[in-house]
N, C-alpha and C. Protein backbone atom coordinates (compact mmCIF):
# COMPACT_ATOMS: atom_id res chain seq x y z
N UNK A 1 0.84 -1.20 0.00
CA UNK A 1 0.00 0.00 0.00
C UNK A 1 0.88 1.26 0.00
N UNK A 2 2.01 1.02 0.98
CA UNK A 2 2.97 2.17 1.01
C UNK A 2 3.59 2.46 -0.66
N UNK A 3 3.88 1.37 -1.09
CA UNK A 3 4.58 1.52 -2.38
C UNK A 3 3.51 2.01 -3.07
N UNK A 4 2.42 1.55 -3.49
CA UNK A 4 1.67 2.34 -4.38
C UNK A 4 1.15 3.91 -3.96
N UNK A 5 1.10 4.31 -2.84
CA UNK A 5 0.73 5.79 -2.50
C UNK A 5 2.29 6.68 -3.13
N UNK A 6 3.23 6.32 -2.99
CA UNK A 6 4.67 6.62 -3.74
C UNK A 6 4.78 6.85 -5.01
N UNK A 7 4.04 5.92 -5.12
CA UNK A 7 3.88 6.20 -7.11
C UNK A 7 3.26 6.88 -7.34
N UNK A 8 1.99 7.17 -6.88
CA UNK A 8 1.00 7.91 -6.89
C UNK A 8 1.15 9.47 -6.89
N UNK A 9 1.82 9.39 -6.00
CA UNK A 9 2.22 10.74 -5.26
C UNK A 9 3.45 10.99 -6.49
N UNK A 10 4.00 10.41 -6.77
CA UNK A 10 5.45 10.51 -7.67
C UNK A 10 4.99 10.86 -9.14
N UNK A 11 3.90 10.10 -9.97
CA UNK A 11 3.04 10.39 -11.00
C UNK A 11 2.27 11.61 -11.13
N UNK A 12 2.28 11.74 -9.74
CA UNK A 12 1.30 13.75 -9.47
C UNK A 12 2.33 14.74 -9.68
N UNK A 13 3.59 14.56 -8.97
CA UNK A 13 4.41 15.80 -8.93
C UNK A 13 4.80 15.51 -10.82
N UNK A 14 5.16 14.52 -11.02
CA UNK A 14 5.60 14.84 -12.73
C UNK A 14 4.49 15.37 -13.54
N UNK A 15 3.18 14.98 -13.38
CA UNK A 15 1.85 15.63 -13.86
C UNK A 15 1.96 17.32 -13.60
N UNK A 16 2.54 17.16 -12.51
CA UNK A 16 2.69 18.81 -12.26
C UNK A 16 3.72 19.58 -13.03
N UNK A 17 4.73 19.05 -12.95
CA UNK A 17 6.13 19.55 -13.43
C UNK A 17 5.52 19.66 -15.43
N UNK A 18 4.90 18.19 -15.49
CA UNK A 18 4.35 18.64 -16.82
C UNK A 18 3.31 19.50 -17.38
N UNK A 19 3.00 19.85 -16.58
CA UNK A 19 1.53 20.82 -16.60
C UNK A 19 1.61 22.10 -16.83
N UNK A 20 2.80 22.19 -16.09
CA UNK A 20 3.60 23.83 -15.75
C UNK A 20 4.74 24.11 -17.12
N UNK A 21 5.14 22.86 -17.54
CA UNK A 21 5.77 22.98 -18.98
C UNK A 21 4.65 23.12 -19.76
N UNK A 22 3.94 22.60 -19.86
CA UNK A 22 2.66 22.88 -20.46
C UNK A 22 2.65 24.13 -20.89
N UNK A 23 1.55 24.79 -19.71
CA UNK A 23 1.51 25.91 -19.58
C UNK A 23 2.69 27.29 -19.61
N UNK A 24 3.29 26.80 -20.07
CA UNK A 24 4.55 27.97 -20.19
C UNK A 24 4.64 28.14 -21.49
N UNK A 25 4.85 26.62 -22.33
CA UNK A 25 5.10 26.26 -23.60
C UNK A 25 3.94 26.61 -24.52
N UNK A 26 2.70 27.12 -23.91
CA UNK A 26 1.30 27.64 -24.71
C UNK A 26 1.46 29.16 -24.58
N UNK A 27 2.19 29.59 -23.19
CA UNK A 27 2.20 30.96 -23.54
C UNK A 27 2.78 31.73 -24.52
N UNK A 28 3.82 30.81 -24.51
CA UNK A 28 5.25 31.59 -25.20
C UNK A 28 4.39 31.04 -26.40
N UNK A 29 4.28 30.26 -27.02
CA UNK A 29 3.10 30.01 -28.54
C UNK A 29 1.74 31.35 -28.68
N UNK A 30 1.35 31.48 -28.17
CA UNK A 30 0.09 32.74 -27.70
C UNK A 30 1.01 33.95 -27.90
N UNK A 31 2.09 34.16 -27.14
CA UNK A 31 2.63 35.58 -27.54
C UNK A 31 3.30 35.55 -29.14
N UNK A 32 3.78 34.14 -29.36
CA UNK A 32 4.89 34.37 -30.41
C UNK A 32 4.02 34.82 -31.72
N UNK A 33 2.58 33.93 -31.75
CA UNK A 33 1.44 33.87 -32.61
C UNK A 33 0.78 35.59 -32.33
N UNK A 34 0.96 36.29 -31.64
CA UNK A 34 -0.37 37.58 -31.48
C UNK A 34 1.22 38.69 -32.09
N UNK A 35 2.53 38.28 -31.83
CA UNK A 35 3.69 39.07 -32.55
C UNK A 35 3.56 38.98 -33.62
N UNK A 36 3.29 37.51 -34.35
CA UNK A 36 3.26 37.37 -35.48
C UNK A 36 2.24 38.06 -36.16
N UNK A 37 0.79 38.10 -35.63
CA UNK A 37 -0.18 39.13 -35.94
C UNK A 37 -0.19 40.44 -36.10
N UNK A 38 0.15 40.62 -35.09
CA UNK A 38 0.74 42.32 -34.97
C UNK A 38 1.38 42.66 -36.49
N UNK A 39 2.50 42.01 -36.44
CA UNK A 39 3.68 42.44 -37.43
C UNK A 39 3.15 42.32 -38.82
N UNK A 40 1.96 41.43 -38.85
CA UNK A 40 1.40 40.76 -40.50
C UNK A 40 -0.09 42.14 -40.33
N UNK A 41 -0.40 42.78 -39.40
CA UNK A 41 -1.38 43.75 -39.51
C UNK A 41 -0.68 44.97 -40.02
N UNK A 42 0.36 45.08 -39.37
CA UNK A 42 1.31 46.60 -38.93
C UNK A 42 1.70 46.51 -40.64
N UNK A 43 2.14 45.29 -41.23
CA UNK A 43 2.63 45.22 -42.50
C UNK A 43 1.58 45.53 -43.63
N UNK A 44 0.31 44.83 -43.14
CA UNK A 44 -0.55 45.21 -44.36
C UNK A 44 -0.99 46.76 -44.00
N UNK A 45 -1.37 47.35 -43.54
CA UNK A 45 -1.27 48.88 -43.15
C UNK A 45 -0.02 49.81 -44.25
N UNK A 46 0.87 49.25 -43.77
CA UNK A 46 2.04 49.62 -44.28
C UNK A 46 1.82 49.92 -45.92
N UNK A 47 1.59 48.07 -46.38
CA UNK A 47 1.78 48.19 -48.15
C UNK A 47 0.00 49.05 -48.21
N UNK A 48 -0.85 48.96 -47.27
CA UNK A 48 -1.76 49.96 -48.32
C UNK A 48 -2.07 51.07 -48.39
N UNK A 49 -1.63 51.69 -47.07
CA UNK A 49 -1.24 53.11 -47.27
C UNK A 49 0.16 53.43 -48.40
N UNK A 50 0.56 52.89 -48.62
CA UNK A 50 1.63 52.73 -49.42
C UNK A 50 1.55 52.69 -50.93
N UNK A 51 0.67 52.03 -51.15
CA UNK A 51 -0.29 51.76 -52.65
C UNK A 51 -1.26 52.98 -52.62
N UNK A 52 -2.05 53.26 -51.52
CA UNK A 52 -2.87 54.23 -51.88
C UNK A 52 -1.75 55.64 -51.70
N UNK A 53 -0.75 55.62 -51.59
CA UNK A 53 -0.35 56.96 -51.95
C UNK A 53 -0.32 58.30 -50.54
N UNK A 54 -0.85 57.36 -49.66
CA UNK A 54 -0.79 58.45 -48.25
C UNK A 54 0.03 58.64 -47.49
């Protein structure tokens, strides 16, 4: 019984440790993706004021 509460407990903290990689590894994806937006908005702005001559 002791051995299996060990595992148990041992399978939670890596669930955790992975969870938190997880969650780190979605943020940094979320920011890298809304930069990438930004920069592909900021750009089309760019070429059509640019085309239209303003």
């Amino acid at each position: 019984m002791c051995r299996l509460k060990d595992d148990v407990l041992g399978s939670y903290q890596w669930f955790q440790v992975f969870e938190d990689l997880l969650e780190k590894v979605i943020d940094l994806l979320l920011m890298m993706s809304m930069d990438i937006w930004s920069n592909k908005m900021n750009t089309m702005h760019a070429n059509y004021y640019f085309i239209m001559g303003i």
